[in-house]
Protein backbone atom coordinates (compact mmCIF):
# COMPACT_ATOMS: atom_id res chain seq x y z
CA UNK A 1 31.09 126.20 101.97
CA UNK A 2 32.20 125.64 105.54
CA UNK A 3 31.53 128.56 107.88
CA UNK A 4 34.21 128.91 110.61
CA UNK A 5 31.97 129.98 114.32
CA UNK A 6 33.69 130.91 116.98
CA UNK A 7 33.97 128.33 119.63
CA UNK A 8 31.10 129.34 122.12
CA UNK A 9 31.24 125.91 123.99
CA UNK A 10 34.35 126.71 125.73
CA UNK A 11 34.77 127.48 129.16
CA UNK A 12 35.66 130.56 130.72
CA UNK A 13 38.65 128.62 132.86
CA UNK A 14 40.07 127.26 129.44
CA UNK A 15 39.98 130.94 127.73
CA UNK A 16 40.93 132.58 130.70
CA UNK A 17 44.11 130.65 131.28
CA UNK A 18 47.38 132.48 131.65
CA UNK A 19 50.10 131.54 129.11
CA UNK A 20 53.22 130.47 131.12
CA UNK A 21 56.46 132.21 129.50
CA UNK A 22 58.91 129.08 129.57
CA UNK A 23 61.73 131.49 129.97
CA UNK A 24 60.29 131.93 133.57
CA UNK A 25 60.63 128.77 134.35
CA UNK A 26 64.97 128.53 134.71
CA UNK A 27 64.52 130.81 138.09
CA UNK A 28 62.66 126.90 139.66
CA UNK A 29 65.78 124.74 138.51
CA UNK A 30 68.03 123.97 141.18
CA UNK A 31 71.25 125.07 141.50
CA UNK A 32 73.96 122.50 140.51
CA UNK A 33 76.50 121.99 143.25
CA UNK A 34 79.23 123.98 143.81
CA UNK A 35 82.12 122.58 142.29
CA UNK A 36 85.74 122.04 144.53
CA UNK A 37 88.81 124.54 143.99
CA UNK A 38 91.38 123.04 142.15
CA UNK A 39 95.25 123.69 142.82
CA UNK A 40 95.71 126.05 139.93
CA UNK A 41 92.59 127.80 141.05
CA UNK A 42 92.85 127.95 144.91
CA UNK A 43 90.02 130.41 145.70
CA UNK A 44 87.17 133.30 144.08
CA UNK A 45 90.01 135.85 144.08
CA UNK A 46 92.26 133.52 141.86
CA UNK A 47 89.36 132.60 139.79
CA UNK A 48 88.40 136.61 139.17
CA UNK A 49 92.11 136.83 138.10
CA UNK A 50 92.18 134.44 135.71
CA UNK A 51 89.08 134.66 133.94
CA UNK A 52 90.22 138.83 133.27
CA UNK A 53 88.27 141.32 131.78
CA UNK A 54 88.91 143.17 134.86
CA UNK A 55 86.39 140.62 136.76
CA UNK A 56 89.34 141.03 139.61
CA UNK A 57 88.57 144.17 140.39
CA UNK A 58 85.23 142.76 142.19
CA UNK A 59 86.88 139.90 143.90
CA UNK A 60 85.98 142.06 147.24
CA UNK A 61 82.54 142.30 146.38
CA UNK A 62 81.52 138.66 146.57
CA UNK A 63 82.70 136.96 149.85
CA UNK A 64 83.33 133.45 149.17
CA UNK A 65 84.10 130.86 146.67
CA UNK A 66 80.16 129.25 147.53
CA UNK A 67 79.23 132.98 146.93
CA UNK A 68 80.82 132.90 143.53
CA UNK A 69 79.00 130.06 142.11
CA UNK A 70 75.29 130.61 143.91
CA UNK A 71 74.71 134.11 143.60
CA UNK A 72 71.86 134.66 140.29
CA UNK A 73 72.94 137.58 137.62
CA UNK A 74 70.40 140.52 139.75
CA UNK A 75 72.25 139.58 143.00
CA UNK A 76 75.49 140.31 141.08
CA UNK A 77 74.21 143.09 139.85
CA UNK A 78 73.16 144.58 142.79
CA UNK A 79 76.58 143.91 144.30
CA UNK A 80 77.85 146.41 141.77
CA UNK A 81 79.01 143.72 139.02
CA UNK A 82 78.84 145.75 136.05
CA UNK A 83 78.01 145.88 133.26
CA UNK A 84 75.59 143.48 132.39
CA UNK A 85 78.31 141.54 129.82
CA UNK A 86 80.81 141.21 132.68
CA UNK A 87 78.00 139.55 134.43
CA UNK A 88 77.23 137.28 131.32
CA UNK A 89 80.71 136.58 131.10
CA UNK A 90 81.21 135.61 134.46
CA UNK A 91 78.65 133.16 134.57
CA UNK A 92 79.78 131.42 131.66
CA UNK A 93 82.77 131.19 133.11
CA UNK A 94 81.51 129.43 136.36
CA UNK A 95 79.64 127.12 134.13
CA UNK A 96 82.77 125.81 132.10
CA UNK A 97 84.22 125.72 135.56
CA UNK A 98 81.54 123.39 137.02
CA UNK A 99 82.13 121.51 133.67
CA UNK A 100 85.44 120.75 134.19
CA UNK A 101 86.46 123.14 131.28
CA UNK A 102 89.71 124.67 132.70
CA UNK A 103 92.25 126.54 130.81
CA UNK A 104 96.25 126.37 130.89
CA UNK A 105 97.21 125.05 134.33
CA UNK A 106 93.91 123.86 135.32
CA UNK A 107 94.97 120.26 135.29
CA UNK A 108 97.92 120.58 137.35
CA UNK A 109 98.08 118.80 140.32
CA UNK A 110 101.32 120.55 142.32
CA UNK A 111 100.81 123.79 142.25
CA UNK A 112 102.47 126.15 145.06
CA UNK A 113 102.29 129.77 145.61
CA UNK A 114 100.46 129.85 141.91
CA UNK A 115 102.99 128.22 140.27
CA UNK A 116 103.15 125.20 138.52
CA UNK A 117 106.81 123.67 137.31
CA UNK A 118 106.90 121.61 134.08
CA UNK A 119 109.51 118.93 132.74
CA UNK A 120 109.83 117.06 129.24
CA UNK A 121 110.29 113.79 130.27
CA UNK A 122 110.57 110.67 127.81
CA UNK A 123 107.92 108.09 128.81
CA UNK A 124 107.28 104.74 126.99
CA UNK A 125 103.91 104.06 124.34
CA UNK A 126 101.51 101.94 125.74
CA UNK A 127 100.34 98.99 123.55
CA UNK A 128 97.52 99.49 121.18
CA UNK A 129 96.41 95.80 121.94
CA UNK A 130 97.07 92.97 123.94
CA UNK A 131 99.34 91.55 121.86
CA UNK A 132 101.84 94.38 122.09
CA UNK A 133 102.13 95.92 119.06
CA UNK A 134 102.38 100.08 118.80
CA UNK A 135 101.97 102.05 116.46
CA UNK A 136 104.53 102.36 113.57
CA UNK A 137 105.81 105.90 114.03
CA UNK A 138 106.09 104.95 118.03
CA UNK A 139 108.42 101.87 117.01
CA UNK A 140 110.58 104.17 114.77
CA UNK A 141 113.36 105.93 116.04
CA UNK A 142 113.53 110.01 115.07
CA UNK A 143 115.02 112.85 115.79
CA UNK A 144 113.00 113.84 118.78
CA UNK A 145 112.08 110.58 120.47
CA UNK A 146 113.76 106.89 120.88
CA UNK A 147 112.03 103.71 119.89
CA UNK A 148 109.00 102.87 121.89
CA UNK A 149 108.69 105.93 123.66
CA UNK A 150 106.85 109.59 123.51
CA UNK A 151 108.63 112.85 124.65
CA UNK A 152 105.60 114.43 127.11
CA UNK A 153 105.72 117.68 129.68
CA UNK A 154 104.21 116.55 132.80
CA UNK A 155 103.76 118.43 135.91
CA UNK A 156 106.10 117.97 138.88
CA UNK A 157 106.20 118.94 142.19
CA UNK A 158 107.94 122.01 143.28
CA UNK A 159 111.72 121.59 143.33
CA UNK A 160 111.32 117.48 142.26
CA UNK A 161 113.91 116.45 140.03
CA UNK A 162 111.29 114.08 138.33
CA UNK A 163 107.70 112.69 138.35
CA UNK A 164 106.32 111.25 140.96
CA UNK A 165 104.18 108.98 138.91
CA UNK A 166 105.35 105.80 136.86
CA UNK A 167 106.10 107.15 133.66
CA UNK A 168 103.67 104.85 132.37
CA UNK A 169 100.85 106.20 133.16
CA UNK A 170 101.74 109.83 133.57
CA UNK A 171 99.76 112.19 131.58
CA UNK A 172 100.85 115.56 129.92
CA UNK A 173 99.57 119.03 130.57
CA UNK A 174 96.34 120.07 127.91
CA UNK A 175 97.58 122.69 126.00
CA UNK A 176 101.31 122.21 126.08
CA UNK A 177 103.25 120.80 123.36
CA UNK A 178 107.18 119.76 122.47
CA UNK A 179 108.41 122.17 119.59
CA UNK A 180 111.91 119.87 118.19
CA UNK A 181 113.49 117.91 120.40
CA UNK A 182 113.46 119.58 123.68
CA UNK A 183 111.43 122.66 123.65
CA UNK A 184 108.52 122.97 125.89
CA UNK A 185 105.67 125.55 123.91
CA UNK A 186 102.18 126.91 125.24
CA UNK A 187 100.59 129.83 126.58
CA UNK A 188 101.84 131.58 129.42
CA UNK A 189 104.79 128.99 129.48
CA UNK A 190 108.01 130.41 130.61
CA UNK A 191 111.05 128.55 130.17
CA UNK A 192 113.48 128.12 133.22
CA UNK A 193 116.62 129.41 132.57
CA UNK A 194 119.39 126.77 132.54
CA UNK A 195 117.12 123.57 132.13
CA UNK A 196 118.15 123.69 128.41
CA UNK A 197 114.39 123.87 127.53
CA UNK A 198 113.32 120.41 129.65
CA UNK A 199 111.28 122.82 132.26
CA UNK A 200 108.90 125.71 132.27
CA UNK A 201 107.00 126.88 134.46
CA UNK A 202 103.22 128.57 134.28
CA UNK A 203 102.39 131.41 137.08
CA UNK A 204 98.53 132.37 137.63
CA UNK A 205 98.70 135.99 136.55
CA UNK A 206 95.51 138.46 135.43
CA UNK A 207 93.57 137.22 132.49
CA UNK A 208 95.41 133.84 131.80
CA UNK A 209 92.19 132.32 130.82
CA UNK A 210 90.77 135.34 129.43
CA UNK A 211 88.42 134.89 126.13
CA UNK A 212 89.06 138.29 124.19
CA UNK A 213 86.20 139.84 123.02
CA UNK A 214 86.45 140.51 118.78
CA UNK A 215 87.61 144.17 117.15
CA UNK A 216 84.66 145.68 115.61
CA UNK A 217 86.03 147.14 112.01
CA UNK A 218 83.97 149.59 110.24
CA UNK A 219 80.72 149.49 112.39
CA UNK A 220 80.30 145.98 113.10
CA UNK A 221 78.59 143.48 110.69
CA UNK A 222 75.18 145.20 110.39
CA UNK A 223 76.84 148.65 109.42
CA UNK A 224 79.79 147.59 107.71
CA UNK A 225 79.07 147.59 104.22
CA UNK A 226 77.26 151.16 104.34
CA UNK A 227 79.97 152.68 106.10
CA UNK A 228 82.66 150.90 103.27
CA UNK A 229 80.18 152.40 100.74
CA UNK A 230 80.22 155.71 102.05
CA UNK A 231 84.24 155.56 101.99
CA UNK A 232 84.64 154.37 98.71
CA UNK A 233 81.99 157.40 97.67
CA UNK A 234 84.23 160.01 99.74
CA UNK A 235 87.34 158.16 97.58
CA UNK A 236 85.85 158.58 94.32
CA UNK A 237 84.49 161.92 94.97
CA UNK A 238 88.22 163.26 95.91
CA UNK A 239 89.72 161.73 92.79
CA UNK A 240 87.03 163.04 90.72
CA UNK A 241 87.89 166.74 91.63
């Protein structure tokens, strides 16, 4: 039989040694840098705007853009961001941000006066090797595109009647696509009247990059099934009488 003894040679600086909560250690890492406005996204006020959940109504609160993405969750809280999930939300937010995770519009480089115009323009299909063959559907003539090329909305400059790029290496706006042969589709996207659907344009309005929170229905997912149980009983109990 082994007898288990208490450990008696130990010294009083090893027992006595406080246990270090790793979740107190994220206050010591440095900040990462603050990342540059982009066109879309000009300044704090924009990027309040954008992100919605009524996170504009506290652009006056915090000063600057450097303000926006240095200030910790109790400094934004005692600026009178509230409550504590617009807070959460907001700094995830600022992280995708410093991530280069944009939504609609964040790629666009000409951007004036929060607007950025769009045009479907018909650009040729790189080469999948060096010996320049493509792929077959690219080689294939269809109803939407000719031989050899791709149909693509790109962003112009204001007023441009065309890209500004070669067309062979322009690139086309994340999250718009070509619905048929000449109609430009995505969120937010309004069509300009007259273009016979080759532009669109996207305006920076309240909660265009907004992430909307779920619909609880019956209780939520802890109390749903006791609350659908206590229907059903009410149900039965009526058709009983």
């Amino acid at each position: 039989m082994i007898l288990r003894r208490p450990l008696l040679a130990a010294t009083s600086t090893a027992v006595s040694a406080p246990q270090v909560c790793i979740r107190q250690l994220h206050h010591q890492i440095p900040l990462r840098p603050v990342p540059k406005p982009i066109p879309f996204i000009p300044d704090h006020t924009a990027f309040l705007s954008a992100i919605g959940r009524n996170l504009s109504a506290h652009s006056s609160k915090i000063p600057s853009w450097d303000a926006l993405f240095t200030l910790s969750s109790p400094q934004l809280k005692d600026l009178g961001v509230e409550p504590a999930r617009s807070r959460r939300y907001l700094l995830h937010w600022r992280e995708k941000f410093r991530n280069g995770e944009y939504g609609i519009g964040g790629d666009c480089q000409y951007v004036s006066d929060g607007v950025a115009e769009l045009q479907l323009v018909e650009a040729p299909v790189a080469p999948r090797d060096d010996s320049g063959a493509m792929a077959r559907w690219s080689a294939v003539a269809t109803a939407t595109h000719d031989p050899g090329t791709r149909r693509v909305v790109v962003n112009v400059p204001v007023g441009a009647e065309g890209p500004t790029e070669p067309l062979e290496k322009i690139r086309g706006v994340r999250g718009i696509v070509v619905k048929g042969p000449r109609t430009i589709k995505g969120s937010h996207v309004e069509t300009v009247k007259g273009s016979q659907g080759l532009r669109a344009r996207i305006k920076l309005q309240e909660g265009i990059w907004e992430e909307r929170r779920g619909h609880k229905i019956d209780g939520g997912e802890r109390r749903k099934a006791e609350v659908r149980a206590k229907r059903r009983a009410a149900e039965n109990k009526e058709k009983n009488r």
